[in-house]
C-alpha atoms as a PDB file:
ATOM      1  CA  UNK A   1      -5.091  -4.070 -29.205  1.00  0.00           C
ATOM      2  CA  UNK A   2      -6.148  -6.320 -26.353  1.00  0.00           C
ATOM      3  CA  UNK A   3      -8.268  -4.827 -23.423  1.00  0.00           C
ATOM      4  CA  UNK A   4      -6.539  -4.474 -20.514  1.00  0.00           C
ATOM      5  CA  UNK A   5      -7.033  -6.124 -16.805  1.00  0.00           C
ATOM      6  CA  UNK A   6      -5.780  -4.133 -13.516  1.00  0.00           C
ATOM      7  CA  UNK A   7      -4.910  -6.528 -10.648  1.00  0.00           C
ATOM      8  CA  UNK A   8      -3.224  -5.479  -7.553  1.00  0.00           C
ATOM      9  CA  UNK A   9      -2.717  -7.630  -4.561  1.00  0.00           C
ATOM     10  CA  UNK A  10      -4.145  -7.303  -0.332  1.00  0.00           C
ATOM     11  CA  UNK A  11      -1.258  -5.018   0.489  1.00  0.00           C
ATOM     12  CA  UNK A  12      -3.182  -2.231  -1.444  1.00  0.00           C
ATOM     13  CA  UNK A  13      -6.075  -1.689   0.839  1.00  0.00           C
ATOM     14  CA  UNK A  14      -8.106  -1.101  -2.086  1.00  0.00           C
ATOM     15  CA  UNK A  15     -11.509  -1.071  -0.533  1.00  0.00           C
ATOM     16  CA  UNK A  16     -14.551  -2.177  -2.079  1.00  0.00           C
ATOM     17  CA  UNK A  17     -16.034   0.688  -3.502  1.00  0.00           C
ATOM     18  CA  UNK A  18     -12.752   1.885  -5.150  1.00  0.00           C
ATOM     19  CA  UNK A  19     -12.151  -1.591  -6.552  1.00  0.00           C
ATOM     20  CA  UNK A  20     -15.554  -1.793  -8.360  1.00  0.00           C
ATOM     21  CA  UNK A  21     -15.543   2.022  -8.946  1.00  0.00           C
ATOM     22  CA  UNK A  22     -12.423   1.695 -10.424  1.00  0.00           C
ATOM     23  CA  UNK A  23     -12.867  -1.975 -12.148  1.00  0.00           C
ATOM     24  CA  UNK A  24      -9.886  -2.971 -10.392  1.00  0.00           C
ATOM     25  CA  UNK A  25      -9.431  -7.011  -8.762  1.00  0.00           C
ATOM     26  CA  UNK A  26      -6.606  -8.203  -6.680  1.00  0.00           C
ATOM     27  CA  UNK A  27      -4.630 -11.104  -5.537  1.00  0.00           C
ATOM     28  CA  UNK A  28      -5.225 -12.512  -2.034  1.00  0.00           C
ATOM     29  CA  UNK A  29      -2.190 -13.313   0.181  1.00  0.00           C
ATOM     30  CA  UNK A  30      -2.997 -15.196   3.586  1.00  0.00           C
ATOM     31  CA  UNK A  31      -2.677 -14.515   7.109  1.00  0.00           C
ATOM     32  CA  UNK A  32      -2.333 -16.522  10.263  1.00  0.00           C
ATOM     33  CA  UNK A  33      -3.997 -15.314  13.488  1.00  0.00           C
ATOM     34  CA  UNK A  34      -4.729 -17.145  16.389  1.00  0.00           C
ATOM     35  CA  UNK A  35      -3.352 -20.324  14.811  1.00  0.00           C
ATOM     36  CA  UNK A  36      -5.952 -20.199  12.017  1.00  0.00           C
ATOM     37  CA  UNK A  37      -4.639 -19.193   8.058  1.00  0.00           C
ATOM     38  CA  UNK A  38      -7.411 -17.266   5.869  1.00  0.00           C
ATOM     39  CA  UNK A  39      -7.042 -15.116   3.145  1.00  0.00           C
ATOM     40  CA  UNK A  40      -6.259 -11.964   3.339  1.00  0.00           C
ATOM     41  CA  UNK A  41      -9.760 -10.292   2.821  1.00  0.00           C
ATOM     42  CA  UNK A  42      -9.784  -6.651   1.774  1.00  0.00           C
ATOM     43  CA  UNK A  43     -13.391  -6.862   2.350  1.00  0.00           C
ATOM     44  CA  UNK A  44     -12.887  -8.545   6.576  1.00  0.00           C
ATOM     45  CA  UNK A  45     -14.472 -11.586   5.578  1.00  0.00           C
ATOM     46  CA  UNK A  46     -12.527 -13.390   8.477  1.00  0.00           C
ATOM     47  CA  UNK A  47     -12.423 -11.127  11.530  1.00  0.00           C
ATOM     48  CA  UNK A  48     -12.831  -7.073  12.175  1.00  0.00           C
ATOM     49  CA  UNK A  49     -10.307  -4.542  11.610  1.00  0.00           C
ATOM     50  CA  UNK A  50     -10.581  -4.253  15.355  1.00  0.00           C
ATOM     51  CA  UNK A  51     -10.591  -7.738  15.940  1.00  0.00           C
ATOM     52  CA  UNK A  52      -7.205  -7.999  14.034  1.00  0.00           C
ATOM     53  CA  UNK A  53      -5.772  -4.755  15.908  1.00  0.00           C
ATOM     54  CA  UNK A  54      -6.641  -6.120  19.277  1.00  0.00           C
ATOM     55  CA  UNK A  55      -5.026  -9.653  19.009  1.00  0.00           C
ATOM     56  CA  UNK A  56      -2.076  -7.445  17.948  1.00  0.00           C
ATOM     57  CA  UNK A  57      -2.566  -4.634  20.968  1.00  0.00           C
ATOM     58  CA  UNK A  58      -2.873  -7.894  23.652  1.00  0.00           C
ATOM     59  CA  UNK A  59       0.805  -8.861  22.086  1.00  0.00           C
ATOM     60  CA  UNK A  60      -0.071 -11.998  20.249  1.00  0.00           C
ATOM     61  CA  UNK A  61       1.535 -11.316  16.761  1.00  0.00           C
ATOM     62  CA  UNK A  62      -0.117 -11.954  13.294  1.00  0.00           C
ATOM     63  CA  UNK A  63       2.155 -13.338  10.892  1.00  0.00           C
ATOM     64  CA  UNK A  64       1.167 -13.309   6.316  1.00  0.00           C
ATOM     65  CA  UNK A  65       2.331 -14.757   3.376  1.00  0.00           C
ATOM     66  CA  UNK A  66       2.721 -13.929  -0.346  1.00  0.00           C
ATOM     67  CA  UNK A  67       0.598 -14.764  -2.939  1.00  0.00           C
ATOM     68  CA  UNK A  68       0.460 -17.681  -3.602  1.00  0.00           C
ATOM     69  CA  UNK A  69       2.252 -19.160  -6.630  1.00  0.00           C
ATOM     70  CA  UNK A  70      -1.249 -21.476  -7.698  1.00  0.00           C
ATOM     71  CA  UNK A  71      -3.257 -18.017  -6.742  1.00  0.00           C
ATOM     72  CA  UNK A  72      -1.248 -16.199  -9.532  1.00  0.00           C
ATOM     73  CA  UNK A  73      -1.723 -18.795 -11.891  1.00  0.00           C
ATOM     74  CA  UNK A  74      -5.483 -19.430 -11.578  1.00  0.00           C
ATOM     75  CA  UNK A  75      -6.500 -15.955 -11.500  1.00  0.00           C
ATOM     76  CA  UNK A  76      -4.012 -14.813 -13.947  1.00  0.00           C
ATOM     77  CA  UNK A  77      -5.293 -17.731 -16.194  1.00  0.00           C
ATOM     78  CA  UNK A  78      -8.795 -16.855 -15.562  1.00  0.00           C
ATOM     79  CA  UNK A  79      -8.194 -13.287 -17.006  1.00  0.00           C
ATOM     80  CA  UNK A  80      -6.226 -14.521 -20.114  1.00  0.00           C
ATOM     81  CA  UNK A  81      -9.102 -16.522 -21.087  1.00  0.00           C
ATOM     82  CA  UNK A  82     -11.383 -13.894 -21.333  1.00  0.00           C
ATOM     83  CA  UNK A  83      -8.953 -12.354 -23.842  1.00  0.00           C
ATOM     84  CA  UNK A  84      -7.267  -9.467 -21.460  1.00  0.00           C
ATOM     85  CA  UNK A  85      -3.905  -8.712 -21.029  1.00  0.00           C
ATOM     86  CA  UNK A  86      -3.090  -8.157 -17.559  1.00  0.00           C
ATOM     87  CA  UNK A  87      -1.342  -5.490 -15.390  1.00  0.00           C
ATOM     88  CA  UNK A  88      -0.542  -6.464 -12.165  1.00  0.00           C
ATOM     89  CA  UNK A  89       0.501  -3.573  -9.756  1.00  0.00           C
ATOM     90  CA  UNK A  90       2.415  -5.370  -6.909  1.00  0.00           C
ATOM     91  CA  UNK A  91       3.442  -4.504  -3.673  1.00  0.00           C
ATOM     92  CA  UNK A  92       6.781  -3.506  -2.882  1.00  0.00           C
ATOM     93  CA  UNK A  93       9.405  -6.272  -2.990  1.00  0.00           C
ATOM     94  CA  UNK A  94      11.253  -5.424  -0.256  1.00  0.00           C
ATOM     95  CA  UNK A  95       8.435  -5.859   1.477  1.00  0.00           C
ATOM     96  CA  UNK A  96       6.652  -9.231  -0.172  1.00  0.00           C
ATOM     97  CA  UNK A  97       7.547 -11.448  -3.029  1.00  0.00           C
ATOM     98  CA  UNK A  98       4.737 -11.279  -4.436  1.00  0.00           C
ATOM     99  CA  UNK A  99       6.144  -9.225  -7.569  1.00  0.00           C
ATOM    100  CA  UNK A 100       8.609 -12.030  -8.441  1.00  0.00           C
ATOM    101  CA  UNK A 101       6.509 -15.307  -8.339  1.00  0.00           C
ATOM    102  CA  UNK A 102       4.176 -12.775 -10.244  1.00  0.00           C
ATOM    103  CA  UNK A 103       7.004 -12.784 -13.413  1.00  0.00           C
ATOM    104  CA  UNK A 104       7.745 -16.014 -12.846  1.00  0.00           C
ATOM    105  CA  UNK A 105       4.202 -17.289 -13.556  1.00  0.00           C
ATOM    106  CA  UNK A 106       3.943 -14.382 -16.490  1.00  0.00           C
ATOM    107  CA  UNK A 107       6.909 -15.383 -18.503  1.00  0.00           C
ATOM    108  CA  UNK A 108       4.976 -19.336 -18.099  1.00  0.00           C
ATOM    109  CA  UNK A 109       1.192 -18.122 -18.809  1.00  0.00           C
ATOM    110  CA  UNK A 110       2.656 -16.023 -21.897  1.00  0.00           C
ATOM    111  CA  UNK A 111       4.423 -18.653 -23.462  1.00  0.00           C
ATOM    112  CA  UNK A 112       0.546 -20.748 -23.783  1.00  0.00           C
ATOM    113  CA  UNK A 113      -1.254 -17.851 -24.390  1.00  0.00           C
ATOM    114  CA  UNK A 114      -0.171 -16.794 -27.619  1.00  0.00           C
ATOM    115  CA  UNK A 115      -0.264 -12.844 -28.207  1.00  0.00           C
ATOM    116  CA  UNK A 116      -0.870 -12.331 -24.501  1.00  0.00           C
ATOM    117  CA  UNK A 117       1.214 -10.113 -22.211  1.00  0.00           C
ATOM    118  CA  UNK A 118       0.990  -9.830 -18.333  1.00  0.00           C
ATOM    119  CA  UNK A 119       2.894  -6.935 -16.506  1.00  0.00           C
ATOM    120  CA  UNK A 120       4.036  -6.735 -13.133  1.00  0.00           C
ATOM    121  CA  UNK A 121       5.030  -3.736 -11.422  1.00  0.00           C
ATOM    122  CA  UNK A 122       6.472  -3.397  -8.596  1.00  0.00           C
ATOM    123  CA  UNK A 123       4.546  -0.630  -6.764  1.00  0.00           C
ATOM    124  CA  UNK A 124       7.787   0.304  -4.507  1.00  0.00           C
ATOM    125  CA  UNK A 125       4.773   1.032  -1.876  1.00  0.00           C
ATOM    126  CA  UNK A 126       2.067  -0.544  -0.145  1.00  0.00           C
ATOM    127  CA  UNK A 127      -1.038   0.079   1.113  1.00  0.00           C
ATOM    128  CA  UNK A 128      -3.038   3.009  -0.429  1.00  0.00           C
ATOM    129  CA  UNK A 129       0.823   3.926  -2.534  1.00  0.00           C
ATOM    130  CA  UNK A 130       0.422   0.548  -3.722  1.00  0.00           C
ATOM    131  CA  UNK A 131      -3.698   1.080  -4.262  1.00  0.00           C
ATOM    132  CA  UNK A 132      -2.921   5.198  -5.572  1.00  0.00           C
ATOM    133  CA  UNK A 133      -0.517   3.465  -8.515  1.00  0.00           C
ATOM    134  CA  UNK A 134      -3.624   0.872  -9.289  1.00  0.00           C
ATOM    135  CA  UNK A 135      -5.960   3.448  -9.585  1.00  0.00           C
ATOM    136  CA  UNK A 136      -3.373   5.216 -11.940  1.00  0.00           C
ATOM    137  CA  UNK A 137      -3.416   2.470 -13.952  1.00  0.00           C
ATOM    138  CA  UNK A 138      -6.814   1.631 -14.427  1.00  0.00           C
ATOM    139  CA  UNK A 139      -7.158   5.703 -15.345  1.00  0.00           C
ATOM    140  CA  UNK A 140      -4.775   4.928 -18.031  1.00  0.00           C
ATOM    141  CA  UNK A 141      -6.903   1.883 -18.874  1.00  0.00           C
ATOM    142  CA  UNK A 142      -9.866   3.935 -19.564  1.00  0.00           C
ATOM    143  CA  UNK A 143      -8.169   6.506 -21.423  1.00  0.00           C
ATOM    144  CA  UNK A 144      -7.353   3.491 -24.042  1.00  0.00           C
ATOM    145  CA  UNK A 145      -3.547   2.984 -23.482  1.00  0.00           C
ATOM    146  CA  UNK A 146      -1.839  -0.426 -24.033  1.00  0.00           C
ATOM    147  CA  UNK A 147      -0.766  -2.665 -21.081  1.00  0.00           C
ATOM    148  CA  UNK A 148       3.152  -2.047 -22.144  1.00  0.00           C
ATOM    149  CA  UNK A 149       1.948   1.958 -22.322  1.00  0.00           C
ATOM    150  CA  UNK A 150       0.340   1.494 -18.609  1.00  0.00           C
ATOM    151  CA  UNK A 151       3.262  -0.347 -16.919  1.00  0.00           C
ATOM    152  CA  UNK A 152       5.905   1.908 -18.345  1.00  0.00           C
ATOM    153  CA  UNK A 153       3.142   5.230 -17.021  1.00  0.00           C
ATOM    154  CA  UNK A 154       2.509   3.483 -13.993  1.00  0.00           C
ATOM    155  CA  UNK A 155       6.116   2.628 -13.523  1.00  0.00           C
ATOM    156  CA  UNK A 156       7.501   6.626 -14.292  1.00  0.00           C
ATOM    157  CA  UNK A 157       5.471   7.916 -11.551  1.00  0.00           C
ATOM    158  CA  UNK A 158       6.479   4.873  -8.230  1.00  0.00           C
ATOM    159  CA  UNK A 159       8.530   7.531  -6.902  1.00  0.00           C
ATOM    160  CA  UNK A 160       6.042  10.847  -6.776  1.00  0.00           C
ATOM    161  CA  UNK A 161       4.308   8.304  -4.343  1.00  0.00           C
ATOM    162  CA  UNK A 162       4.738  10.233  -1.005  1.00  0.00           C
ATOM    163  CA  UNK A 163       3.587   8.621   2.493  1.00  0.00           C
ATOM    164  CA  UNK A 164       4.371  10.023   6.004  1.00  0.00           C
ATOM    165  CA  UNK A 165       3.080   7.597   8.658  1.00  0.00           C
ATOM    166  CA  UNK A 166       2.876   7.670  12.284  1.00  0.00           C
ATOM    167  CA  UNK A 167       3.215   4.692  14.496  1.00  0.00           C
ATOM    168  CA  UNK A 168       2.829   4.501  18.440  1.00  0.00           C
ATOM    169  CA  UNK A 169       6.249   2.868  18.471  1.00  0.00           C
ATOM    170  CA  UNK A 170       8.409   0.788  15.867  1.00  0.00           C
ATOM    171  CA  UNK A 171       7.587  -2.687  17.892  1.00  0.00           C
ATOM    172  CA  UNK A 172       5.410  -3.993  15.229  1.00  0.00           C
ATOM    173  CA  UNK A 173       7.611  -3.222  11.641  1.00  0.00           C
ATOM    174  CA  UNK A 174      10.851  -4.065  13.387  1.00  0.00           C
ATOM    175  CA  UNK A 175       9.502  -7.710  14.160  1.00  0.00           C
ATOM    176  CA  UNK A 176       8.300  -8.257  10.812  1.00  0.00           C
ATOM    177  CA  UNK A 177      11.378  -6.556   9.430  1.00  0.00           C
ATOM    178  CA  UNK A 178       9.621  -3.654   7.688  1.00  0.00           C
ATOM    179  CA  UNK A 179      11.597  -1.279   8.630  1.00  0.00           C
ATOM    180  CA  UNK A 180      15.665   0.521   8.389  1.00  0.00           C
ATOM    181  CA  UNK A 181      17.198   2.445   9.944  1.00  0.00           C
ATOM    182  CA  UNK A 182      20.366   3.280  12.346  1.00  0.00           C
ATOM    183  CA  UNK A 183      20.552   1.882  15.906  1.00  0.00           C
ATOM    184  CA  UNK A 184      20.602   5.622  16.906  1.00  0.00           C
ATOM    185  CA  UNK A 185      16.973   6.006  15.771  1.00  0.00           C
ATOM    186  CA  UNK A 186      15.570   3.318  17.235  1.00  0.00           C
ATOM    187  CA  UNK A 187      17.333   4.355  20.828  1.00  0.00           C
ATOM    188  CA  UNK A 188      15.390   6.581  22.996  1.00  0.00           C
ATOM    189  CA  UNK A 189      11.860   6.419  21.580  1.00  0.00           C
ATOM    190  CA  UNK A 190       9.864   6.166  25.349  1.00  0.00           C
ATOM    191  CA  UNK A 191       7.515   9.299  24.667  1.00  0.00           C
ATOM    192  CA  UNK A 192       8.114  10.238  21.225  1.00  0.00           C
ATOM    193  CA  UNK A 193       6.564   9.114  17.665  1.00  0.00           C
ATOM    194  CA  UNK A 194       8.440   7.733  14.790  1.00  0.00           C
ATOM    195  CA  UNK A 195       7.742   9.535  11.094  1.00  0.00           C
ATOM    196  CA  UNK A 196       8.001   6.802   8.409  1.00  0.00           C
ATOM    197  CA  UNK A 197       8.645   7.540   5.070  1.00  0.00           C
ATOM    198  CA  UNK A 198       9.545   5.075   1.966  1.00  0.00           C
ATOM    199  CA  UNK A 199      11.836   5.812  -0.121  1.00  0.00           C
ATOM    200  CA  UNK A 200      12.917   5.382  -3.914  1.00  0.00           C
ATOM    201  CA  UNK A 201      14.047   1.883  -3.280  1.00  0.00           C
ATOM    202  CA  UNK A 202      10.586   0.718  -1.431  1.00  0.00           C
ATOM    203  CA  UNK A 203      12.528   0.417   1.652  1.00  0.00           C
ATOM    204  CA  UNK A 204      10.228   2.297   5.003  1.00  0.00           C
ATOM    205  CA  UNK A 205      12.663   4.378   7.228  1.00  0.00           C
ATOM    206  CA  UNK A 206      11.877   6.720  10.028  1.00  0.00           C
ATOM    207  CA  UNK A 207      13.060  10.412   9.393  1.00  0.00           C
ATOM    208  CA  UNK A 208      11.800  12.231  12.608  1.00  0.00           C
ATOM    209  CA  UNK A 209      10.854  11.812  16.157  1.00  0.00           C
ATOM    210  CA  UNK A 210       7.807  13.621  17.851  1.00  0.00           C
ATOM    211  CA  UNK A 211       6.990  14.346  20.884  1.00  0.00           C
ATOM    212  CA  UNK A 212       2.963  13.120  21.268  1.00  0.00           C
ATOM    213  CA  UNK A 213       0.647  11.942  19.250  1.00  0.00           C
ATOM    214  CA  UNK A 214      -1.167  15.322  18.509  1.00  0.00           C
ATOM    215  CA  UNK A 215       2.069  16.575  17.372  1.00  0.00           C
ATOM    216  CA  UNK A 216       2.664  13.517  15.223  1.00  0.00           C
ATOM    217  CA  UNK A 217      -0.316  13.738  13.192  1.00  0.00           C
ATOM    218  CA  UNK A 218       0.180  17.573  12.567  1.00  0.00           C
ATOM    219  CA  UNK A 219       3.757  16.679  11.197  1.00  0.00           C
ATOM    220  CA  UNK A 220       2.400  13.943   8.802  1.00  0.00           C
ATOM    221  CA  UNK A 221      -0.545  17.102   7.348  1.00  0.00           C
ATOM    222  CA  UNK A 222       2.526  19.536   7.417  1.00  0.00           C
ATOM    223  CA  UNK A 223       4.780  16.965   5.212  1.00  0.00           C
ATOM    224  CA  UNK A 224       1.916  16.404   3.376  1.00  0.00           C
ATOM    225  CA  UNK A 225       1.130  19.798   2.798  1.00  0.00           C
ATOM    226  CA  UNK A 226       4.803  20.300   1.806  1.00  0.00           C
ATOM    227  CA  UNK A 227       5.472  17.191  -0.831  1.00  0.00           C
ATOM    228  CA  UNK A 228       2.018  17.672  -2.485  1.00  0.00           C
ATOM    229  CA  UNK A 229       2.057  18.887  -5.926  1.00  0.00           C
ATOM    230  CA  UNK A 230      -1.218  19.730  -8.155  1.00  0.00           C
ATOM    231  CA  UNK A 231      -3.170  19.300  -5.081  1.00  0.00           C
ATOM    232  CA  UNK A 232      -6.547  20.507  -6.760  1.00  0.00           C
ATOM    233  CA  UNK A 233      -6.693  17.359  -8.786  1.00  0.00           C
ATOM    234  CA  UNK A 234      -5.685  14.754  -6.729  1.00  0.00           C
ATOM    235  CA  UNK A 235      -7.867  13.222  -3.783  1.00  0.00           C
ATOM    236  CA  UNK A 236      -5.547  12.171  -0.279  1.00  0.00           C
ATOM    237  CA  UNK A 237      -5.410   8.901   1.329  1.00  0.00           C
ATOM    238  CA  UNK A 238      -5.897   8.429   5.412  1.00  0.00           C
ATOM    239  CA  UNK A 239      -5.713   5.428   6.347  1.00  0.00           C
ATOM    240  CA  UNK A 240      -5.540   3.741   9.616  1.00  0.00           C
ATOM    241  CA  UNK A 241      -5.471   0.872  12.048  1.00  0.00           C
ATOM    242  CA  UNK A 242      -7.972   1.178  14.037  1.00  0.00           C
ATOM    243  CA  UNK A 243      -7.998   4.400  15.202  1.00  0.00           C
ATOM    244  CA  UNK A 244     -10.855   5.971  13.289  1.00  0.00           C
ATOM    245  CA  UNK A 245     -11.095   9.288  15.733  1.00  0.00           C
ATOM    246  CA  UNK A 246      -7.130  10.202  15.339  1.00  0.00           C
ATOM    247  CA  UNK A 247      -7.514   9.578  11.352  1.00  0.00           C
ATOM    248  CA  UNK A 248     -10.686  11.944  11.092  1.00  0.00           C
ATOM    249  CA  UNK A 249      -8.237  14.735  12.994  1.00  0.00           C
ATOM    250  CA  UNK A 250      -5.739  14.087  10.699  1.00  0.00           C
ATOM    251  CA  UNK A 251      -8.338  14.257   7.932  1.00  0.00           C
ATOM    252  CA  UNK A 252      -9.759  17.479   9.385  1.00  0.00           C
ATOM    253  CA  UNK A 253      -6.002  19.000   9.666  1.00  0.00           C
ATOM    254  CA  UNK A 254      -5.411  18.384   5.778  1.00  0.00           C
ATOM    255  CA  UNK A 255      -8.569  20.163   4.649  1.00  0.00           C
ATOM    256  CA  UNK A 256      -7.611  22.977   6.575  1.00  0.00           C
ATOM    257  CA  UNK A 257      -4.367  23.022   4.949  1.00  0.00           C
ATOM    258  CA  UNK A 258      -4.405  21.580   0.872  1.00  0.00           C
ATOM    259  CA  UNK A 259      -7.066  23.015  -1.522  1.00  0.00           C
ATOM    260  CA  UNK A 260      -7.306  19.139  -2.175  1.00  0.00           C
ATOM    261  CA  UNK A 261     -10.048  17.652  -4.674  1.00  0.00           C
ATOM    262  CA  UNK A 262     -11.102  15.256  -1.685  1.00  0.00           C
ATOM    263  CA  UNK A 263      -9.833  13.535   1.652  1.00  0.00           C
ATOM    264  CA  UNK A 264     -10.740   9.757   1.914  1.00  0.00           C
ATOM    265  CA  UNK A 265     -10.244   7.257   4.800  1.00  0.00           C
ATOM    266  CA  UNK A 266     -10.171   4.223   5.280  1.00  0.00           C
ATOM    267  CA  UNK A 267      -8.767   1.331   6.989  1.00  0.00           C
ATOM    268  CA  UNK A 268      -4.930  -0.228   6.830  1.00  0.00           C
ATOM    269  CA  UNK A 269      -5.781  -4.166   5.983  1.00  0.00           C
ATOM    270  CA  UNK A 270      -5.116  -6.969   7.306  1.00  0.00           C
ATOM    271  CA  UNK A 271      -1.326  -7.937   5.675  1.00  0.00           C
ATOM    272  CA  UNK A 272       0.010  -4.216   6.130  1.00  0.00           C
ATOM    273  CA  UNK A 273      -1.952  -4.427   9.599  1.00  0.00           C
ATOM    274  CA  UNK A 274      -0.198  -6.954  10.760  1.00  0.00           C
ATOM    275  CA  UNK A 275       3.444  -5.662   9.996  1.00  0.00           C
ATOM    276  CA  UNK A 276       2.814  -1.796  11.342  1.00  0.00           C
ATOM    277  CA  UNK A 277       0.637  -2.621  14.028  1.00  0.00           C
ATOM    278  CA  UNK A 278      -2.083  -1.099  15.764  1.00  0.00           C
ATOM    279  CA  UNK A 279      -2.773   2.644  16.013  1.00  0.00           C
ATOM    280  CA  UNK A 280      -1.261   3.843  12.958  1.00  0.00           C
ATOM    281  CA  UNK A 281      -1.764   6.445  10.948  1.00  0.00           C
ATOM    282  CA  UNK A 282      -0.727   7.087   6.798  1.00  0.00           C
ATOM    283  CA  UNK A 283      -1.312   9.883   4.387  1.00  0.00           C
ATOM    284  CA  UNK A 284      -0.626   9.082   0.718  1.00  0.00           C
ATOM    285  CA  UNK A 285      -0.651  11.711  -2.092  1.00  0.00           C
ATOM    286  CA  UNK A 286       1.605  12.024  -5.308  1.00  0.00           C
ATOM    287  CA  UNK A 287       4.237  14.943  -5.033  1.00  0.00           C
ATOM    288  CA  UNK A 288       7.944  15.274  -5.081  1.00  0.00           C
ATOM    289  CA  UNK A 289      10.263  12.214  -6.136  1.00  0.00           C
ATOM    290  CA  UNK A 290      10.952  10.314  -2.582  1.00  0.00           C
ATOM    291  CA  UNK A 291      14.717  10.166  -4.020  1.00  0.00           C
ATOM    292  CA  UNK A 292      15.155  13.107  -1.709  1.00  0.00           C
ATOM    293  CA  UNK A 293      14.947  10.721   1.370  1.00  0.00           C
ATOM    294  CA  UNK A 294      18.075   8.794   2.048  1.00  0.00           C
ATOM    295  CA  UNK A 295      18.582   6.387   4.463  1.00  0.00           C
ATOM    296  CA  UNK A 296      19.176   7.956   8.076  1.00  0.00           C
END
């Protein structure tokens, strides 16, 4: 059996320390701010998280890319020649195509590289659900299963990804187009907070209103606390953008609550950054199947 190579992409926030921790690389997309494209660093080699969050906060909008369709092909080219197959955990694609010039470059590599085999998943999340689904993988890696046995593991479990995320306002995913939902939602937000959830298809859709931004974060914990399942052996995700002080509360809040093996946090990056915007908050765990949230 070949070893096995984990790649995910910069939608998965995967910071540094879980990527080598983990043995885990990923595939850069780009992004374009202040007229000037760059890769999208998971390590802020181009600009600050709070660099990024203020050029979005003074209204000027950051637009991104996929991964590239050379990117893919070098780096998946540079892994089959050390003799790995690959799995490539990808972010949702409803949200980036990423996943599908990531087959179409597998079914070319596999044809020259006799024996090998490259598998993309399509993570049905992003951020930290996206990097939570890595990190399953390269467990399963470690514990000596086959790349077909890790995509169809990593695959089984896409939907026990749960995330509840709280925005300011719905400003920043409506313009990139990251977002559903009825016209009746989106009415009538002045004071309140949207509750995001995504759901079995990889599609982000507001479930609840809150009033205030205390009250948000304590609804995102008390989901949380609600969807979690084996919570003893499973370590929650904050993450934020750029609002370090509300993600520590919201850390604080889920201690209180979940006899959870750990709370990390960390920051949103720079492609999911510049789709939810500025100020927002996301708790990922694995729990119930999301097919319990339909479209509102």
């Amino acid at each position: 059996m070949r070893p096995v190579k984990i790649l995910t992409d910069s939608c998965s926030d995967l910071p540094l320390d879980l990527r080598e921790k983990y043995n885990i690389d990923y595939l850069k997309m780009n992004t374009v701010r202040d007229g000037r494209q760059t890769p999208a660093s998971l390590d802020w080699e181009y600009f600050t998280p709070h660099e990024l969050y203020d050029t979005i906060r003074g209204g000027n909008r950051v637009t991104t890319t996929q991964v590239p369709e050379a990117t893919f092909e070098h780096d998946f080219r540079a892994v089959l020649e050390q003799g790995y197959d690959i799995v490539y955990v990808a972010c949702a694609g409803k949200m980036s195509g990423s996943v599908f010039t990531g087959i179409h470059v597998a079914e070319k590599l596999e044809k020259e590289y006799d024996g090998a085999k490259i598998y993309c998943v399509d993570s049905l999340n992003a951020c930290m659900g996206e990097g939570m689904l890595a990190i399953r993988a390269a467990q399963l890696r470690d514990e000596g299963k086959s790349a077909k046995d890790i995509y169809s593991e990593v695959n089984a479990v896409r939907n026990n990804v749960n995330q509840f995320v709280t925005v300011h306002n719905l400003n920043a995913l409506r313009a990139a187009g990251r977002v559903t939902g009825s016209s009746a939602f989106f009415g009538n937000l002045l004071g309140v907070k949207p509750i995001i959830v995504s759901d079995k298809t990889g599609n982000n859709i507001p479930i609840k209103k809150v009033k205030g931004r205390a009250n948000s974060i304590e609804e995102i914990v008390n989901l949380t606390a609600e969807a979690i399942e084996n919570p003893e052996e499973q370590t929650i995700y904050v993450f934020h953008s750029d609002c370090a002080a509300d993600a520590d509360e919201a850390a604080r809040l889920l201690k209180e609550k979940i006899n959870c093996k750990d709370v990390y946090t960390g920051f949103i990056g720079p492609i999911i950054g510049a789709s939810i915007g500025a100020d927002a908050i996301a708790i990922f765990s694995f729990g119930k199947n999301v097919e319990r949230f339909s479209q509102q």
